[in-house]
Structure formats: C-alpha cells, structure tokens
Protein backbone atom coordinates (compact mmCIF):
# COMPACT_ATOMS: atom_id res chain seq x y z
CA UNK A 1 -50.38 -54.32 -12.59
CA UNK A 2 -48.16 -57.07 -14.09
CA UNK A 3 -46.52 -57.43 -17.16
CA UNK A 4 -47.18 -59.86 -20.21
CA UNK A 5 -45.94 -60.54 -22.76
CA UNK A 6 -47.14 -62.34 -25.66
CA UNK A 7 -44.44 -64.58 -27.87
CA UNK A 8 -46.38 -65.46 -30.80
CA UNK A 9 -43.33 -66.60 -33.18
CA UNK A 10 -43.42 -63.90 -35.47
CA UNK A 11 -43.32 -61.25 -32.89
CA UNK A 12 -43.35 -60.12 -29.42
CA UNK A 13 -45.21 -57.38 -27.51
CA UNK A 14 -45.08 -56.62 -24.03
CA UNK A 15 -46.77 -54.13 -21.99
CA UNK A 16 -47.73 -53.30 -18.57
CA UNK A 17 -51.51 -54.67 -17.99
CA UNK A 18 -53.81 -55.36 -15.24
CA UNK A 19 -54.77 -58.87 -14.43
CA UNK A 20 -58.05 -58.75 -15.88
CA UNK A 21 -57.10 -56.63 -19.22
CA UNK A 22 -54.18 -59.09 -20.92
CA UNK A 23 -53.05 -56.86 -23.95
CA UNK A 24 -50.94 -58.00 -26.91
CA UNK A 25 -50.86 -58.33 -30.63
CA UNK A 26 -50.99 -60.56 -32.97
CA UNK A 27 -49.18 -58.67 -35.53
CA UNK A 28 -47.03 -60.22 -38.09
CA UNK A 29 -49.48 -62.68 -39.73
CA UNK A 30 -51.06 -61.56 -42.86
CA UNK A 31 -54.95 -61.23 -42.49
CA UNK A 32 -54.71 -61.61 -38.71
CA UNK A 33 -55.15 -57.93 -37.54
CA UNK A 34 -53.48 -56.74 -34.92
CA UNK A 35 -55.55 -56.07 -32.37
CA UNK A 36 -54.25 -52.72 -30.99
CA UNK A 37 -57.48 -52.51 -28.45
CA UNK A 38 -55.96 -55.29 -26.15
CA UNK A 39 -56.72 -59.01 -25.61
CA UNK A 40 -59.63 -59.26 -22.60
CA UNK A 41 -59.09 -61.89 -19.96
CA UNK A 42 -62.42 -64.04 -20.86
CA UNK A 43 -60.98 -66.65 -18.40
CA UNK A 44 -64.56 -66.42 -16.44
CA UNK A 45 -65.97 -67.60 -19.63
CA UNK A 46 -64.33 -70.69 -19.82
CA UNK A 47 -64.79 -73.42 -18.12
CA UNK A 48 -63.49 -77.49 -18.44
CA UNK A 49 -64.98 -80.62 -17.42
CA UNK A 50 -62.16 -82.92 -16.52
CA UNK A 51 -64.53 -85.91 -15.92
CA UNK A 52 -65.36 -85.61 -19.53
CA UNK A 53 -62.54 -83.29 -20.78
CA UNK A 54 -64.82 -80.99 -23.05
CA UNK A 55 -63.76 -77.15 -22.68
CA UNK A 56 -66.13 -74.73 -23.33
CA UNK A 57 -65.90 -70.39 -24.15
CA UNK A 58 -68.86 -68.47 -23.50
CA UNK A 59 -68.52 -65.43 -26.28
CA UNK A 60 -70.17 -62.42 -25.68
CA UNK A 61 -70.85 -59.30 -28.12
CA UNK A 62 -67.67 -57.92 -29.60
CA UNK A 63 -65.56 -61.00 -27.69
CA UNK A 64 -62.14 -61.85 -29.66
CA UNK A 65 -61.12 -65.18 -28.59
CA UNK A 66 -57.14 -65.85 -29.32
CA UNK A 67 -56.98 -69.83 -28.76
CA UNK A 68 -53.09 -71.19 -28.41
CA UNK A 69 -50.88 -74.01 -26.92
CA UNK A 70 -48.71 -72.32 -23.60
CA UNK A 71 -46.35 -73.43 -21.44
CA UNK A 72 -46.79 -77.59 -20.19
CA UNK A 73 -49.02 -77.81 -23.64
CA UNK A 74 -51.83 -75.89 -21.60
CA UNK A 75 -54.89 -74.56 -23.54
CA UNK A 76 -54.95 -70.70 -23.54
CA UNK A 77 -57.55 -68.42 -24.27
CA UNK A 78 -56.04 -65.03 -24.73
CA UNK A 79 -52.91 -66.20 -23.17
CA UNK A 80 -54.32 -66.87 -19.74
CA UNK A 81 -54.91 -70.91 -19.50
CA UNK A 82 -58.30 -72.19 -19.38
CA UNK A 83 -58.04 -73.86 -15.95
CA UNK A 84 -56.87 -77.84 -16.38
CA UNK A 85 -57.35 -78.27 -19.78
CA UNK A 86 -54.27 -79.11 -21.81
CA UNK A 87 -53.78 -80.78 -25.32
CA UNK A 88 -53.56 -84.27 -23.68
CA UNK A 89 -56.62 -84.15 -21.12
CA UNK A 90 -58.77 -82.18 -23.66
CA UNK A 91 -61.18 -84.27 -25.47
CA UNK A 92 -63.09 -81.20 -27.24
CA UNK A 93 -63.61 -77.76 -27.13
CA UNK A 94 -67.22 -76.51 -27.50
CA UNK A 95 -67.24 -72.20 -28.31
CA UNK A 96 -70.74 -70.74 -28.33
CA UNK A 97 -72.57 -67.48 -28.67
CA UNK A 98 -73.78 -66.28 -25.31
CA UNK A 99 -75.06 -62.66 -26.74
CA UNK A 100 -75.40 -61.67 -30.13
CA UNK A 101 -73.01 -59.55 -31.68
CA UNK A 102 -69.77 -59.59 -33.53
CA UNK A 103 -67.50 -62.26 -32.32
CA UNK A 104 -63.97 -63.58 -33.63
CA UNK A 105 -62.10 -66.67 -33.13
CA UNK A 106 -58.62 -67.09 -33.94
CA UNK A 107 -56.69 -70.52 -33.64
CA UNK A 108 -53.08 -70.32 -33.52
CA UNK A 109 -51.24 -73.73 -33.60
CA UNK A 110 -47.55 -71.73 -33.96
CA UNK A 111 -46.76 -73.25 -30.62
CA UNK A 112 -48.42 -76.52 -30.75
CA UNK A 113 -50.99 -78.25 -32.36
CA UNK A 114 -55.12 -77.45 -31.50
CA UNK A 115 -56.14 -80.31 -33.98
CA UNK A 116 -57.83 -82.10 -31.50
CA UNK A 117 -60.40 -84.28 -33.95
CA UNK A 118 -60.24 -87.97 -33.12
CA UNK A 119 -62.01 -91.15 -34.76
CA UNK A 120 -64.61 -90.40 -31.71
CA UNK A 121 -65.31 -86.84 -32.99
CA UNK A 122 -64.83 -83.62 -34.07
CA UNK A 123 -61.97 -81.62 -32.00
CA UNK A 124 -63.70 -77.89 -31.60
CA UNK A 125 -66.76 -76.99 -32.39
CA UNK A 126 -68.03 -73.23 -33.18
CA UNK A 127 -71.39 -72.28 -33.29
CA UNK A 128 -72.49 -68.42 -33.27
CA UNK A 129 -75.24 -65.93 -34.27
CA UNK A 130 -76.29 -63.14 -35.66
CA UNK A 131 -73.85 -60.21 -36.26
CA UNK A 132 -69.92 -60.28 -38.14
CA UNK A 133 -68.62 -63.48 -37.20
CA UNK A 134 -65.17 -64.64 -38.17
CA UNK A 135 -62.92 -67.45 -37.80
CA UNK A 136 -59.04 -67.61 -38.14
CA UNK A 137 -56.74 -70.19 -38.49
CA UNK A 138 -52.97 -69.85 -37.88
CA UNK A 139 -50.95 -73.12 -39.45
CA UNK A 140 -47.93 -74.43 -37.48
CA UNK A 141 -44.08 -73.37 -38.10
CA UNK A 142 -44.00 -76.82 -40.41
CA UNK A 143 -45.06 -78.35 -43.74
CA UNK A 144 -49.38 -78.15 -42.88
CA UNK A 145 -52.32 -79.60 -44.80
CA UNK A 146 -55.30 -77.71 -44.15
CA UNK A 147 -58.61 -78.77 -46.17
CA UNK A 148 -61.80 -76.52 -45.58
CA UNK A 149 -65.06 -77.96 -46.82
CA UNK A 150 -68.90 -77.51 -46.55
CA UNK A 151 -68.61 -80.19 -43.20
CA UNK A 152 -65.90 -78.32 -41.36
CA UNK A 153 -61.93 -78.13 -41.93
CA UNK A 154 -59.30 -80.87 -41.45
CA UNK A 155 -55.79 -79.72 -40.21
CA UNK A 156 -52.85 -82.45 -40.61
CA UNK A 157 -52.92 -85.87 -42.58
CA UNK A 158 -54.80 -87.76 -40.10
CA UNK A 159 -58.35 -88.87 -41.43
CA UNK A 160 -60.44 -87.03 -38.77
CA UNK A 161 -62.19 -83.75 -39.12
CA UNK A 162 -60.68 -81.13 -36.62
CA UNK A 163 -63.02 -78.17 -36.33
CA UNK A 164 -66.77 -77.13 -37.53
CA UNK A 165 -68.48 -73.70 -38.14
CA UNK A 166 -71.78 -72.52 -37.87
CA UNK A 167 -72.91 -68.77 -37.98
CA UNK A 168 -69.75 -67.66 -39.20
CA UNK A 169 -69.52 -65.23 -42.05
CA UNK A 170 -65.95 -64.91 -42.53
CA UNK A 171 -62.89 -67.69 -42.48
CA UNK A 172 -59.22 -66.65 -42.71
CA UNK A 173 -56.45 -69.54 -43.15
CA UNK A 174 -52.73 -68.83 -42.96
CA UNK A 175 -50.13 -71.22 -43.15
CA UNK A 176 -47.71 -69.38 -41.58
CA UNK A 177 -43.91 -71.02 -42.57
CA UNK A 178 -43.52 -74.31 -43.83
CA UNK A 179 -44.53 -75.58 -47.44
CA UNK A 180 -48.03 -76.03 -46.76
CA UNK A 181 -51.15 -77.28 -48.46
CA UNK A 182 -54.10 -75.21 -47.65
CA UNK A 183 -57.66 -76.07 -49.92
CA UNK A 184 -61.60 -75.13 -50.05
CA UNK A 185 -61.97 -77.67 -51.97
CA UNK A 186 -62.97 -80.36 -49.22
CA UNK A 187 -62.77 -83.96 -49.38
CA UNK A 188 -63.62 -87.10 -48.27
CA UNK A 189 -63.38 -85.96 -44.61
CA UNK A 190 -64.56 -82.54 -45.15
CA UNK A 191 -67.58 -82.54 -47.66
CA UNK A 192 -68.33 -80.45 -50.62
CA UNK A 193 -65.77 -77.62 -51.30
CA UNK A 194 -66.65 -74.83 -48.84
CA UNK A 195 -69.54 -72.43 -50.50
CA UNK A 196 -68.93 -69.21 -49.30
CA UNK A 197 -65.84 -66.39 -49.58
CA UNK A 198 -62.49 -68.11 -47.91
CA UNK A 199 -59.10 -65.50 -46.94
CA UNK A 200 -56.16 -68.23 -48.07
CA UNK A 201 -52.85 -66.73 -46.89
CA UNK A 202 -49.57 -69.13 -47.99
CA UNK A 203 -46.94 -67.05 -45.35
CA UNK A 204 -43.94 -68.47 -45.21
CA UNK A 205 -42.20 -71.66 -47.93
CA UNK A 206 -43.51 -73.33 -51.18
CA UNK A 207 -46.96 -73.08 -50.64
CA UNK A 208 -50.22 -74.77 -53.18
CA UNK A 209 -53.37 -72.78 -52.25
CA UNK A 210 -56.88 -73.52 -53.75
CA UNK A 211 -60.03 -72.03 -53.22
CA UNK A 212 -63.36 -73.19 -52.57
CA UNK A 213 -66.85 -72.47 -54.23
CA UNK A 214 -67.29 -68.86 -53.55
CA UNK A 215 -65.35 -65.98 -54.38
CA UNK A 216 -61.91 -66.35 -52.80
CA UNK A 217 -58.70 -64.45 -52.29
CA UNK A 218 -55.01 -66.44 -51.92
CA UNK A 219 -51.99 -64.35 -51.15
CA UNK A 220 -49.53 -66.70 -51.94
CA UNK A 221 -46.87 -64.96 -49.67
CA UNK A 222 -42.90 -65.24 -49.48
CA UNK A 223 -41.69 -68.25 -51.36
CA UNK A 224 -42.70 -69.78 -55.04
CA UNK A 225 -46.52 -70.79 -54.29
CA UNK A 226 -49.02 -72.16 -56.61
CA UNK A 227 -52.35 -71.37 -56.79
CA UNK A 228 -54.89 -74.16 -58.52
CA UNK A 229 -57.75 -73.08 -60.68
CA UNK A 230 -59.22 -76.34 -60.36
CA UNK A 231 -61.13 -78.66 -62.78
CA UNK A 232 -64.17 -76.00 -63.36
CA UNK A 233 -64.96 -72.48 -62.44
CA UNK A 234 -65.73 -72.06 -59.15
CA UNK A 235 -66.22 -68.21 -58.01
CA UNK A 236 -64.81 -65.03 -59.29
CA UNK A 237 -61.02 -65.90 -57.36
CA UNK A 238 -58.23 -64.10 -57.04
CA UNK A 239 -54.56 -64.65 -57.32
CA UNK A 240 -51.91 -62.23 -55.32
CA UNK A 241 -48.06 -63.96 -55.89
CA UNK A 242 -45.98 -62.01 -53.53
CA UNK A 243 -42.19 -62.49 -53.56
CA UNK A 244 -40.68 -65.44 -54.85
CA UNK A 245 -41.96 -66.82 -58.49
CA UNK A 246 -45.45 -67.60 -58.39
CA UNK A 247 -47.34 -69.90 -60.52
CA UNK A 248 -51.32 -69.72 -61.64
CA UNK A 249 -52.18 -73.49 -62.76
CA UNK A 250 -55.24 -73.69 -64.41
CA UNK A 251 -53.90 -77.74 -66.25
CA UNK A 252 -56.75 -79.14 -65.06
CA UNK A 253 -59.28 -77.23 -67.20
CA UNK A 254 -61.31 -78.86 -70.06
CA UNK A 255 -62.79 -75.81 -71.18
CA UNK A 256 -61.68 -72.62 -73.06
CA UNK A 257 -60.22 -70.40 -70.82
CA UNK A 258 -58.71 -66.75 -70.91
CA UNK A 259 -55.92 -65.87 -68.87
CA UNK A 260 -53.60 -62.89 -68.51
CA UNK A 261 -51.44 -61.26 -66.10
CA UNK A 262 -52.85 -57.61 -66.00
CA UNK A 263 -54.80 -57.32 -62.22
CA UNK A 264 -58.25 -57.54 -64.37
CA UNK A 265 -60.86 -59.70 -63.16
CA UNK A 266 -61.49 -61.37 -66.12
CA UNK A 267 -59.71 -64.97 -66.09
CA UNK A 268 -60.32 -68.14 -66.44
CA UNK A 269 -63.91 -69.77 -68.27
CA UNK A 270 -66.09 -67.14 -69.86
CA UNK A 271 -67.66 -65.01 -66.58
CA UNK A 272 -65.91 -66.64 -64.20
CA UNK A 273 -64.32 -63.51 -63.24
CA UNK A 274 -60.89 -64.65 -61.80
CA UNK A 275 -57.99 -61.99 -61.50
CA UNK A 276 -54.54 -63.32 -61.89
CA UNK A 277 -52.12 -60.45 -60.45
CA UNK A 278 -49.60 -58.89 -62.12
CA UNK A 279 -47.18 -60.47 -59.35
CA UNK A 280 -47.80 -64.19 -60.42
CA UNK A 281 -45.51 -65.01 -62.83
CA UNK A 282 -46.26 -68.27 -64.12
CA UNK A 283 -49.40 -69.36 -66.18
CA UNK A 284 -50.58 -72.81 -66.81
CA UNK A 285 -53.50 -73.27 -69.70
CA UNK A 286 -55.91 -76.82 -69.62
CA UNK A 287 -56.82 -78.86 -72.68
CA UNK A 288 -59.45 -76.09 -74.08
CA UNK A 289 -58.12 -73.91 -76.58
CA UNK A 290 -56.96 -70.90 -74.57
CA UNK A 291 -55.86 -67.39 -74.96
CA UNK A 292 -52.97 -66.20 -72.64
CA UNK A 293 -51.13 -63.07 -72.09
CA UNK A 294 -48.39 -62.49 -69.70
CA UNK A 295 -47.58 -59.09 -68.01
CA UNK A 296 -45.06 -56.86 -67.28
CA UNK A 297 -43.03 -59.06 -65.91
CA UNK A 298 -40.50 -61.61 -67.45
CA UNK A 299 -43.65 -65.00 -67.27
CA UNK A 300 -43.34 -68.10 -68.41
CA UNK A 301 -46.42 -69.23 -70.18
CA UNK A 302 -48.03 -73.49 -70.80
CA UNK A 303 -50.22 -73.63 -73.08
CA UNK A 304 -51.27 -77.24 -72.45
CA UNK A 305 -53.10 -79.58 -74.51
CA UNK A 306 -55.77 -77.78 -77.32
CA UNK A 307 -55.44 -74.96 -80.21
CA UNK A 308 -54.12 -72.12 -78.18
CA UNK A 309 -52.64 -68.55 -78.69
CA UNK A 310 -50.24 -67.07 -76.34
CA UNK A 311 -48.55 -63.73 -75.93
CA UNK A 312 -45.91 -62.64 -73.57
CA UNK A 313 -45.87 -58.82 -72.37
CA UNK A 314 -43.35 -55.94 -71.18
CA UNK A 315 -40.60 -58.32 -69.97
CA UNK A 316 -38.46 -61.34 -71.31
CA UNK A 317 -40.89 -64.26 -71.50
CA UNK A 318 -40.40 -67.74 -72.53
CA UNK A 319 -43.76 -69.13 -74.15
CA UNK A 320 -44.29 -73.43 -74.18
CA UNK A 321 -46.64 -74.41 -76.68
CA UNK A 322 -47.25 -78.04 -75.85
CA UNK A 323 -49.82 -79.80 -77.70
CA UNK A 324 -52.08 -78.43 -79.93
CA UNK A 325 -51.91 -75.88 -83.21
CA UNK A 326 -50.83 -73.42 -81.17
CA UNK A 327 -49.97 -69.00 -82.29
CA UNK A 328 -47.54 -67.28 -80.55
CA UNK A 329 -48.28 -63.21 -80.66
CA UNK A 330 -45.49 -60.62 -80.55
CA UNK A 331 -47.35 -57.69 -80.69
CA UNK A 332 -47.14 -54.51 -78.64
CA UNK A 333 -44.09 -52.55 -77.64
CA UNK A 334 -40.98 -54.84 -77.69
CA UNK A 335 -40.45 -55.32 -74.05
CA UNK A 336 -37.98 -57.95 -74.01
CA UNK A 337 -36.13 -60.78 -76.16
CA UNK A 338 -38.84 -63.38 -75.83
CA UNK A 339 -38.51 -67.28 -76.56
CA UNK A 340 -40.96 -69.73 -78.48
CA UNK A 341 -41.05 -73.19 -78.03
CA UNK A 342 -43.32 -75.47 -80.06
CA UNK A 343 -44.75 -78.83 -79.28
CA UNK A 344 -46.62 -81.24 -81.37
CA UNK A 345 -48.82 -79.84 -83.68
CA UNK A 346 -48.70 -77.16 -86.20
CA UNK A 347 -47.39 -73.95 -84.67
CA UNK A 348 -46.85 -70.44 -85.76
CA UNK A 349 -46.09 -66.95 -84.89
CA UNK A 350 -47.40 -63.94 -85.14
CA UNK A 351 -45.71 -60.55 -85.44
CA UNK A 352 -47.83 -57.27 -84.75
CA UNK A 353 -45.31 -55.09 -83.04
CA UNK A 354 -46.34 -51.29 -82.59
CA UNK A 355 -43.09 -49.84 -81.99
CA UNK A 356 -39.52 -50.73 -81.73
C-alpha cells in the first residue's frame, strides 16, 4: 500500500491505494465528474517510442484516461508517468480503442500545457468505437483560447491544430481560471464549426463562450462572461450566467430575433430554440427588428440597429434603444424604477401596467 495523492489545483485528495489501483478525484471542475470509483493504473497500456517520440494508450471497455503534466514536465496518465515521455521529448500522442465499450478521456493542462500540435502535425490524436465515448478538456490557470471545429480543436494562439476526435459522442471544455476564449465555431485551423452537442464551461475570470452547430450548453461560471449567439442560428443553445453579470450578445444577427430572460427555450430566430437563463443579465439584439424581455432580475437590455420593442421585468432595468423606431413596454407588475434611453429614430413607450 502507498499513499497518493492527487494535486489537481482546485483540490486535493489523498488516500491510501495499492500500486496498481491509483485513486483520486477530479472534483472541483464543473462538468468533470468526480470519479469516486478510483483512477486505474493503465500504465501497462502505455507505451513511448523515444526513437520517434509518439506515445500511445491502449483503452479498454469502461477505461477513464486522466492525461496531465507531473513533476520534471513528465506525461502522466492517471498520475503515474507514461515511462520517458515528457512535454519536450514527446512528438505525439496516439489514444486508441483496444475493446469496445465506454471510454473517457480527460486532458488537464492545469499544470502545464498538453498542446503538443506543431507545423509537422497534429499533437494527440483520439480515435475510438462503438459505445459512450467522451472527451474532456481542462484549460490552464491563465487567459486560454480554445477553438473546437469539425477538423479537431486548437488550444493557444499558435496556428497549429492540437488534438483530433473520432468516435467520440460527447466533448466537455472548461476553461478553468483565467479570461478565456473557448468557441465551436472553428476556424481557419480547425474547419467548419463543430456539428454535434459541445459542454462549454467558462470557470474561473471574464470568459466569451460560443457554441458550435449543434445544440450546446455554456455555463458561463464565476466572473462577467459573454456568451455569442453568432451571425445565424445554429442549434437550440443554451445560456447559464452564474455569478458575476453575464451578458447574452446576439449583435451580430441580421434577422428578427426574440429574446427574453425567463429559462424558456424559445430565443433567438423563429425555432431556433435557444434558452437564455434567468441568471444572464445582459441582452444584446442584431439589426432585425427584435422583441426583448428581461427577467426578474435588474437587466440591461440593446436593442441594436432595426424597429425593435423592448420590455424590462421584475427588477430595475435600464433599456438602450439604439437605432431604429424602437417601443419600450412597461407592462406587468411594477417591479422596479426602470430607465429608457432612446437613440436615433422615432421612439416611444408603452404603458400597460396590471397593478401598482
């Protein structure tokens, strides 16, 4: 028996374990479970070339595969290092299916970088099977930039792409601290935005969070995040603020668009089916002529560029009308003194109060 214990920067376990049964958790990242169960020493299933410097993992059924930087920038698979291979001999890391089942792969670059992609390729590769496959990313204690597209996800500014998926059904992305950038949208290095369901978790700092082409969820997390609605619909997505004063920017929308604060799936172009929590606090219309509503809270509401009509809700909201004809609606219960500010155009408002 031994013990170990597992520093992961947001928290610490230690236990007593035998040498081939590492336990741990990673508790204390949103969307990364903990796994109560225990870590399994899957150090026979690794092996690295040093002639060539390409590490491989062998995953069989059920296999959870925690990937991090240890002591003398070592590679670590479920905190036990994967013989010689460190961040500065490792050229890539290859992780394949070896039976079928449910596998999951979590990348945690809290204690040092795992983007390994280079001008001369692609830093980790993933390719499984059949089953309930998922990948998770864990950003750095900094400021990250982390683009997932249809071609595989890019982590940092360099121009390289870092890490590609195949058979896997699930991808989780959290930032961890730092104000970081985290998108589905791809890019130049990435491809097309990424097409199925992404996890986007902020954590930690002023984070901007943007989904891809399928139906996504971003927590936006401790800090004052924005999430970006993008330039069309793209998937029912959903919005969750979190503490700190959260902001739902929809500006780059040409089309009509209805938004409101109410935890209703019904934002954004007609039956695109996006839900905009009662916990974000800031709205931001496009150029179509838009209908928005704010919550309970005390929002602040842009109307942007077109004809719109805007209405606050149960707290003290201050309403921009910006360009456009734009109708301001008090109606409901009053829930708070409320402020109106006009741009250019003809503006007007509307009272339809129900009660006192």
């Amino acid at each position: 028996m031994r013990a170990l214990c597992l520093v992961l920067g947001l928290s610490a376990a230690c236990t007593s374990t035998t040498d081939t049964a590492p336990t741990g958790s990673l508790g204390g990242v949103a969307g990364i479970e903990e796994i109560d169960q225990g870590l399994a020493d899957l150090s026979s299933q690794c092996t690295f070339d040093t002639g060539t410097g390409v590490m491989t993992l062998a995953l069989e059924a059920g296999d959870i595969a925690w990937l991090s930087v240890g002591i003398g920038n070592t590679i670590e698979v479920n905190n036990i290092a994967c013989h010689a291979a460190t961040v500065q001999t490792t050229k890539r890391i290859d992780i394949a299916e070896a039976s079928s089942g449910d596998q999951t792969v979590i990348v945690d670059a809290r204690t040092g970088s795992l983007g390994l992609g280079r001008a001369t390729g692609v830093g980790l590769t993933v390719v499984l099977g059949s089953g309930n496959d998922q990948f998770k990313l864990i950003g750095s204690n900094g400021a990250d930039r982390i683009v997932v597209g249809a071609s595989g996800i890019a982590f940092g500014a360099d121009p390289y792409l870092d890490y590609t998926l195949s058979g896997v059904e699930s991808v989780t992305i959290n930032g961890d601290a730092g104000n970081d950038t985290i998108s589905g949208a791809g890019d130049t290095v990435t491809g097309a935005a990424y097409p199925d369901p992404l996890l986007l978790y902020g954590g930690d700092g002023t984070d901007s969070l943007r989904g891809g082409a399928g139906d996504d969820h971003c927590w936006g997390g401790d800090g004052d995040d924005t999430f970006l609605g993008g330039p069309a619909a793209d998937g029912a997505d959903s919005f969750t603020g979190g503490p700190g004063r959260d902001t739902a920017d929809y500006a780059a929308r040409t089309a009509n668009l209805s938004l409101s604060l109410e935890d209703v799936a019904n934002d954004g172009a007609s039956a695109e089916g996006d839900n905009i929590e009662s916990d974000v606090e800031v709205v931001k219309g496009g150029s179509g002529a838009d209908t928005i509503a704010g919550g309970v809270n005390a929002d602040t509401i842009y109307g942007g560029a077109g004809n719109d009509t805007l209405s606050g809700g149960g707290g003290a909201d201050t309403l921009y009308a910006e360009a456009g004809d734009d109708v301001f609606v008090e109606a409901g219960i009053a829930g708070g003194p409320d402020i109106f500010i006009g741009g250019t155009g003809t503006d007007t408002i509307e009272y339809a109060r129900t009660g006192g």
